[in-house]
Structure formats: C-alpha cells, structure tokens
PDB file of N, CA and C in Angstrom:
ATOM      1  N   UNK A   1       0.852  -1.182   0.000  1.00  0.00           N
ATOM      2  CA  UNK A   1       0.000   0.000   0.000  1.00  0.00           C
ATOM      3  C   UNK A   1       0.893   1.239   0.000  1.00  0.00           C
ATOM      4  N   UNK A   2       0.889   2.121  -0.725  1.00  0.00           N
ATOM      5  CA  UNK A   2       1.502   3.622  -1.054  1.00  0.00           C
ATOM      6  C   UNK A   2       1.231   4.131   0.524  1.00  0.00           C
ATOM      7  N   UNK A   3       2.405   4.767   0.606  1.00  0.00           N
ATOM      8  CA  UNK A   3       2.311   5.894   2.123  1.00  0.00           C
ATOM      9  C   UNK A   3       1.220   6.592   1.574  1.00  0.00           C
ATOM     10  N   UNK A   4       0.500   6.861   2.704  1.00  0.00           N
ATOM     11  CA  UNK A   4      -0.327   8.059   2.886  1.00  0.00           C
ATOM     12  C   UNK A   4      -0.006   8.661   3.913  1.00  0.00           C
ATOM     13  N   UNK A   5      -0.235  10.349   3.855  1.00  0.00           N
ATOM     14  CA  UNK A   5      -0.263  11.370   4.726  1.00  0.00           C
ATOM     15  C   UNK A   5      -0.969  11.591   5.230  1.00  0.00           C
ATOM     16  N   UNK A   6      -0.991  12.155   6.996  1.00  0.00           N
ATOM     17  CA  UNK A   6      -2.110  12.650   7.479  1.00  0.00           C
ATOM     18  C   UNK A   6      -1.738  14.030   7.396  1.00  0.00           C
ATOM     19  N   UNK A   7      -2.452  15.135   7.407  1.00  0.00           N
ATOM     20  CA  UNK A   7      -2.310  16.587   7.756  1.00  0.00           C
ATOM     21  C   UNK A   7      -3.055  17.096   9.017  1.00  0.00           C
ATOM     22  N   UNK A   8      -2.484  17.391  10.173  1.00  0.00           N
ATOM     23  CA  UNK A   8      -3.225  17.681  11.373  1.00  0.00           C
ATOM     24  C   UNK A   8      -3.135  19.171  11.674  1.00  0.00           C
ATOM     25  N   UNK A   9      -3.904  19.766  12.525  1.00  0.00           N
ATOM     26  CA  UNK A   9      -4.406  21.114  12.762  1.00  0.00           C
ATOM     27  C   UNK A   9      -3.250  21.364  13.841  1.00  0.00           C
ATOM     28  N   UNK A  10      -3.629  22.055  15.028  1.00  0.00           N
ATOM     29  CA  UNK A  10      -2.271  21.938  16.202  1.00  0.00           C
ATOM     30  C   UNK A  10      -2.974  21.574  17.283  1.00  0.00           C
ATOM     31  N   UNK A  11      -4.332  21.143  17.004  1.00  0.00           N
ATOM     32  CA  UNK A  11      -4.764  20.185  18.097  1.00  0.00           C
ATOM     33  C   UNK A  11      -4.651  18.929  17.877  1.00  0.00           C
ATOM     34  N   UNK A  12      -4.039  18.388  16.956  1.00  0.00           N
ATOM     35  CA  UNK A  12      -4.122  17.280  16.566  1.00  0.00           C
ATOM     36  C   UNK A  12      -5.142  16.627  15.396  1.00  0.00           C
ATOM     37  N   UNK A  13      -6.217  17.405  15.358  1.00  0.00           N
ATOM     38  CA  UNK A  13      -7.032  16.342  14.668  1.00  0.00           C
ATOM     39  C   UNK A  13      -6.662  16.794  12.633  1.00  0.00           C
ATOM     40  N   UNK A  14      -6.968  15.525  12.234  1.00  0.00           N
ATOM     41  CA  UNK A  14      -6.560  14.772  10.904  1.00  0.00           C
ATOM     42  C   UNK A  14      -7.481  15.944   9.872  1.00  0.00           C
ATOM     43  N   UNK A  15      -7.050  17.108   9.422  1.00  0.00           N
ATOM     44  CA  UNK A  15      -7.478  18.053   8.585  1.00  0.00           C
ATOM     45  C   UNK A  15      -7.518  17.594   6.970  1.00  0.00           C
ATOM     46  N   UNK A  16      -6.389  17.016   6.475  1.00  0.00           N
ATOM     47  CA  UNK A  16      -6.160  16.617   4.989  1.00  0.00           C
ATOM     48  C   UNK A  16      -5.569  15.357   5.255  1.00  0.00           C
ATOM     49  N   UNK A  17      -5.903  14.841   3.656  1.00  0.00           N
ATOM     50  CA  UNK A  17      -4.661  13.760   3.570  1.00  0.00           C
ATOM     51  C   UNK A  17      -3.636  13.779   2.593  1.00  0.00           C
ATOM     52  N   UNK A  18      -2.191  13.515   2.373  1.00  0.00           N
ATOM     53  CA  UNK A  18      -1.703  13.259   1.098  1.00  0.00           C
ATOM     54  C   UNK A  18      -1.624  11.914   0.386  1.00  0.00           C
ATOM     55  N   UNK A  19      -2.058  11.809  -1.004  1.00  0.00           N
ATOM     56  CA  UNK A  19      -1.931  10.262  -0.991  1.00  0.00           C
ATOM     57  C   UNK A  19      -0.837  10.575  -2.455  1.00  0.00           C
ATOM     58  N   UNK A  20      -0.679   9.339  -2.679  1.00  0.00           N
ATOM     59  CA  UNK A  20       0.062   9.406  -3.566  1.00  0.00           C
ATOM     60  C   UNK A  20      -0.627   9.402  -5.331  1.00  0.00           C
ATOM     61  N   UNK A  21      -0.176  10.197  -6.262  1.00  0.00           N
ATOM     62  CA  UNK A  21      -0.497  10.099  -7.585  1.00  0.00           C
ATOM     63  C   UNK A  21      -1.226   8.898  -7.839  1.00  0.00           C
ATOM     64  N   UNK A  22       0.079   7.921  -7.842  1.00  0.00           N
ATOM     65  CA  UNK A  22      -0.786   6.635  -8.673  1.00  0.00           C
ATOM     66  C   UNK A  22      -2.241   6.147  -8.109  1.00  0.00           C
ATOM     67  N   UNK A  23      -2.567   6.592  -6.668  1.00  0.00           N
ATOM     68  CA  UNK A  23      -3.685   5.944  -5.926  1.00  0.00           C
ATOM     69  C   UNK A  23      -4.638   7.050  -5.999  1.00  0.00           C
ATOM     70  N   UNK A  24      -4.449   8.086  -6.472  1.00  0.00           N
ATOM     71  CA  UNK A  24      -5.361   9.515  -7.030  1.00  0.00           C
ATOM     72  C   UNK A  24      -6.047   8.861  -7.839  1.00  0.00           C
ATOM     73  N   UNK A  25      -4.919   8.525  -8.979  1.00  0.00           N
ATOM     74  CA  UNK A  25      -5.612   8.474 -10.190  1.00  0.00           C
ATOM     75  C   UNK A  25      -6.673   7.261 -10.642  1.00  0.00           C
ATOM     76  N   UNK A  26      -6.351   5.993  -9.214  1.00  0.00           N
ATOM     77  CA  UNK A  26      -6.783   5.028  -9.348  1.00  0.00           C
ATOM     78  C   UNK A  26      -8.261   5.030  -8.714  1.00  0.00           C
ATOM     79  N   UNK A  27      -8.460   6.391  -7.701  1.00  0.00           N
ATOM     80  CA  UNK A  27      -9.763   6.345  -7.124  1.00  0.00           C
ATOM     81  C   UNK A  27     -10.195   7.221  -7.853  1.00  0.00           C
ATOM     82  N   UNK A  28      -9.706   7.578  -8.576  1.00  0.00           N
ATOM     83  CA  UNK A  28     -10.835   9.035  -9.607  1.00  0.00           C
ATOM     84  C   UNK A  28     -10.923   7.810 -10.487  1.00  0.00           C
ATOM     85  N   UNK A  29     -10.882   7.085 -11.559  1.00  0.00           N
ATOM     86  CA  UNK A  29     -11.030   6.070 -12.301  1.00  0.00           C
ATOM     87  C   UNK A  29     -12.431   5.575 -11.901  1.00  0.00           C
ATOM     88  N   UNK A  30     -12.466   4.936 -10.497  1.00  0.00           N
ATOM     89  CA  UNK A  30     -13.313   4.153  -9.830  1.00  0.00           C
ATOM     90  C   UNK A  30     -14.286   4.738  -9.735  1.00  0.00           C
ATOM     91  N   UNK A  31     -14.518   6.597  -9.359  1.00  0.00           N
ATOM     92  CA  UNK A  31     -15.486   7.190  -9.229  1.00  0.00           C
ATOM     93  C   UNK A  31     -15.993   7.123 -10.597  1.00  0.00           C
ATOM     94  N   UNK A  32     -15.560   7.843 -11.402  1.00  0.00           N
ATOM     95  CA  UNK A  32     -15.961   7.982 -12.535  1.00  0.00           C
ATOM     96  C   UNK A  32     -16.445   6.991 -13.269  1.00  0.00           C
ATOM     97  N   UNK A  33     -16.204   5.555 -13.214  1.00  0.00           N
ATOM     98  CA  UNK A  33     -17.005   4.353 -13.814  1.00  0.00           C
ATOM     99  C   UNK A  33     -17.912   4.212 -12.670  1.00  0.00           C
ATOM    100  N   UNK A  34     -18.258   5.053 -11.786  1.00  0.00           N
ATOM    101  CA  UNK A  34     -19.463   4.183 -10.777  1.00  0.00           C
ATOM    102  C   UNK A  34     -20.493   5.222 -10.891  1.00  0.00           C
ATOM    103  N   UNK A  35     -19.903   6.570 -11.521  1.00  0.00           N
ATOM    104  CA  UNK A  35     -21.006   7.585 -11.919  1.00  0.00           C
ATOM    105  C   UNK A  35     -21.659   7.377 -13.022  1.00  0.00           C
ATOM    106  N   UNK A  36     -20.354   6.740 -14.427  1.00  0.00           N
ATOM    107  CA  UNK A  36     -21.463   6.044 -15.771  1.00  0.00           C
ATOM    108  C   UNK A  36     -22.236   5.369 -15.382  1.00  0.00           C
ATOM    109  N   UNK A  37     -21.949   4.121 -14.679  1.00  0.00           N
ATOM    110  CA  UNK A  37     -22.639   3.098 -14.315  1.00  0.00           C
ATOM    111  C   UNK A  37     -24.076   3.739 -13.559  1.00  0.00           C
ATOM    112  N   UNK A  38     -24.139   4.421 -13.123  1.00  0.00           N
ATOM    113  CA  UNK A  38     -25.472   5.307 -12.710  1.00  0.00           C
ATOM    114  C   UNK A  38     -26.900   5.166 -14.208  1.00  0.00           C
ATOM    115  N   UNK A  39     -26.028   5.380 -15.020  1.00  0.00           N
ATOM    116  CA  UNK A  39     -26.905   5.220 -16.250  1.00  0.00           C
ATOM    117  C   UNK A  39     -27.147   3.854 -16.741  1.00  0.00           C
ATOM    118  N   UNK A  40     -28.315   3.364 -16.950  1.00  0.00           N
ATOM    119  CA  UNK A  40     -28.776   2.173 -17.514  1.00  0.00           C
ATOM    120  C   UNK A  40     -27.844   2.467 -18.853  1.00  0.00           C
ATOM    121  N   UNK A  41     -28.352   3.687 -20.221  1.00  0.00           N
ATOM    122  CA  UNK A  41     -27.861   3.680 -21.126  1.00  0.00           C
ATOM    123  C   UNK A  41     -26.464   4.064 -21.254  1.00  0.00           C
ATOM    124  N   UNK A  42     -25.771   4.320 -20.329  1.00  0.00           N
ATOM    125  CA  UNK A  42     -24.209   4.665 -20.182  1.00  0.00           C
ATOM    126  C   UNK A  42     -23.583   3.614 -20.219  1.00  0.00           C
ATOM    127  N   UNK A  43     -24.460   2.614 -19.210  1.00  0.00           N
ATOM    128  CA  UNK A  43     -23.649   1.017 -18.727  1.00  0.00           C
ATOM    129  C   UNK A  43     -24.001   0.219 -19.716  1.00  0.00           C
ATOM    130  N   UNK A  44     -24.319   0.046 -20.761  1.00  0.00           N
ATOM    131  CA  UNK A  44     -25.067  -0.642 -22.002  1.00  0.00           C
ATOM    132  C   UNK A  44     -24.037  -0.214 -22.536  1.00  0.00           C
ATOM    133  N   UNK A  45     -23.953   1.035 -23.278  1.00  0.00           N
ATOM    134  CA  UNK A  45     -23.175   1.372 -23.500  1.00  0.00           C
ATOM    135  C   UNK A  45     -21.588   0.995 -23.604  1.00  0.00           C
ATOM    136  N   UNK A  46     -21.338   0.926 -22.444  1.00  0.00           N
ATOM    137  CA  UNK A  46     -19.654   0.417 -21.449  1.00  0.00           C
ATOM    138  C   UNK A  46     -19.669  -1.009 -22.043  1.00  0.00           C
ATOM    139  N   UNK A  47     -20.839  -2.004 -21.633  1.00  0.00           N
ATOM    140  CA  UNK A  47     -20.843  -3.134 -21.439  1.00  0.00           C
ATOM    141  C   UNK A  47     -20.496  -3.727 -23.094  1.00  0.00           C
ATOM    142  N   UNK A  48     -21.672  -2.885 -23.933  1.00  0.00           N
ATOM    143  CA  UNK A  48     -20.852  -3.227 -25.588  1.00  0.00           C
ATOM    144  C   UNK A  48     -19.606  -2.921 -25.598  1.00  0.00           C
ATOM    145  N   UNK A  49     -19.097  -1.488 -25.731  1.00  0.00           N
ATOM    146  CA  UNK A  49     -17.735  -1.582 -26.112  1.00  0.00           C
ATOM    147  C   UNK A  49     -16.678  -2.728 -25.460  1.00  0.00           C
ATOM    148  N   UNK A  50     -16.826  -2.866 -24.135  1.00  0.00           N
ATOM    149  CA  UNK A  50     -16.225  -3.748 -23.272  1.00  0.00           C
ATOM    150  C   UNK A  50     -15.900  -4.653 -24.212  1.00  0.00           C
ATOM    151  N   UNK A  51     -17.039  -5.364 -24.952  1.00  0.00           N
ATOM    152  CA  UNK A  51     -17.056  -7.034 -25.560  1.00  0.00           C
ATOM    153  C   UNK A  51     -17.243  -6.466 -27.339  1.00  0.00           C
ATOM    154  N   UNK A  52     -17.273  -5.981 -27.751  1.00  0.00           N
ATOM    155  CA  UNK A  52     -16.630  -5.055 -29.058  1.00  0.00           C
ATOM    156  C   UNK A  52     -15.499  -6.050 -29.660  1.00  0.00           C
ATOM    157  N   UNK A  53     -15.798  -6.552 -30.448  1.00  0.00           N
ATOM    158  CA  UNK A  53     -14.881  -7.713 -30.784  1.00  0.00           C
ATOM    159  C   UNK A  53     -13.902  -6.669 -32.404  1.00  0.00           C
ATOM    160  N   UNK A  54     -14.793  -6.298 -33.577  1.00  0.00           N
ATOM    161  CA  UNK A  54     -14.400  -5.379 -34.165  1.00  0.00           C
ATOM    162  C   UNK A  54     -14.101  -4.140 -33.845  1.00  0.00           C
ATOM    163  N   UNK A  55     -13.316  -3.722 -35.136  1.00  0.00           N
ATOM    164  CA  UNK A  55     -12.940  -2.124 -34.875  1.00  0.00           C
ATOM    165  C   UNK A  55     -11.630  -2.202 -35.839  1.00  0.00           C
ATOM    166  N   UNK A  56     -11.224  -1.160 -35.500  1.00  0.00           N
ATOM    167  CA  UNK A  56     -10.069  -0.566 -36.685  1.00  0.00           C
ATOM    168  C   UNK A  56      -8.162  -0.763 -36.176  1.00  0.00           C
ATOM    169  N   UNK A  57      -7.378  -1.512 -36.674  1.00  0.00           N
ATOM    170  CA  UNK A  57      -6.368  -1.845 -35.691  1.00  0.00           C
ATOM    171  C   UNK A  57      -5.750  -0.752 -35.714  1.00  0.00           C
ATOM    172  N   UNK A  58      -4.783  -0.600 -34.229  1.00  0.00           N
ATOM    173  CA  UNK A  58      -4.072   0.899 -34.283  1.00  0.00           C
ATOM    174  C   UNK A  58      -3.541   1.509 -34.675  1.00  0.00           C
ATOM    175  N   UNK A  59      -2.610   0.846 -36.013  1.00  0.00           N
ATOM    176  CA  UNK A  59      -1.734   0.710 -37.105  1.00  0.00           C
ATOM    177  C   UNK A  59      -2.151   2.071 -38.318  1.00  0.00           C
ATOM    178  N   UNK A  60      -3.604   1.038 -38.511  1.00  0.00           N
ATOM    179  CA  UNK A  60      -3.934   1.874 -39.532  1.00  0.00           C
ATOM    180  C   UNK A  60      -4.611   3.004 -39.182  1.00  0.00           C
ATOM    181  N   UNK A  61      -5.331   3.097 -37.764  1.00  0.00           N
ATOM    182  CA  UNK A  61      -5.625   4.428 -37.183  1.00  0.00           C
ATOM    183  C   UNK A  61      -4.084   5.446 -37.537  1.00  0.00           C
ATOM    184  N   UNK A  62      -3.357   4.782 -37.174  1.00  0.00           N
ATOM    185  CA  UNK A  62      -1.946   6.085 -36.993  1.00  0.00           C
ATOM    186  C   UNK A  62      -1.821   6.396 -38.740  1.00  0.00           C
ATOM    187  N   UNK A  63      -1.770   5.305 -39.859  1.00  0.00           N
ATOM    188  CA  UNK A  63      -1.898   5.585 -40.960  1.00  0.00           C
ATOM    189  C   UNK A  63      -2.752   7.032 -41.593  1.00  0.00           C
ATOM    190  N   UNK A  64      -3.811   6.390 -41.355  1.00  0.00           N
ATOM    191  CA  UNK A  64      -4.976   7.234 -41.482  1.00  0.00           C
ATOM    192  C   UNK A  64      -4.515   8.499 -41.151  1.00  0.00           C
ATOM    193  N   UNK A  65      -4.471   8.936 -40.020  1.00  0.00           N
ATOM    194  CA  UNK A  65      -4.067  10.295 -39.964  1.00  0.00           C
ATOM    195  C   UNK A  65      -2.764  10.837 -39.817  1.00  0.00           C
ATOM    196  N   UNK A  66      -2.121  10.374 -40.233  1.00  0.00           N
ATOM    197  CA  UNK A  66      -0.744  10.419 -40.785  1.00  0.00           C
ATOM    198  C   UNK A  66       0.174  10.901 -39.766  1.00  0.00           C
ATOM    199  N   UNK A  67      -0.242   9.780 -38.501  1.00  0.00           N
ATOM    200  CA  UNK A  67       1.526  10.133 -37.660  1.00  0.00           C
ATOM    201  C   UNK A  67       1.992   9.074 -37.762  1.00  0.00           C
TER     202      UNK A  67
END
C-alpha cells in the first residue's frame, strides 16, 4: 500500500490527507465508472464496447491520420 499522509491542525485532529499520484488516479477512475454506471444507457453502452470484438487496428488508425 503507497504511504499516505495525514495533515493535522495543532490540536491534533486529521485536517487533509496526502496520498500518492498513482492511488489519485486510481480512485478518480473508480469514481468515474461508478457515476457512468449510474446510467442504464451509459452502462449498455460500457458493457458493448467492453465485448466489441471489431474495430479498426491501431496501425492503420496512426496511418490514417498520418503520424
């Protein structure tokens, strides 16, 4: 588990926390798929692309627009 920080006042009690980047970015992720998921048609949505078997390989995406 990544250190986390506490930030305390000068009475002691736990004001902020610091956490680390990678575990930021990993609970904003989590929020944000549990707010789509709020939507029937969002999560339909998710759930096709998820299992999306076609599509365009990345190759020729980069082709295509010429980087």
């Amino acid at each position: 588990m990544p250190e986390i920080q506490y930030v305390s006042d000068e009475s002691g009690n736990a004001t902020a926390v610091i956490v680390p980047i990678e575990l930021w970015r990993e609970i904003e992720s989590e929020k944000e798929t549990a707010y789509l998921l709020k939507s029937e048609e969002m999560k339909r949505r998710l759930l096709e692309a998820r299992d999306r078997q076609d599509g365009i390989p990345f190759e020729e995406i980069r082709e295509k627009l010429g980087i």
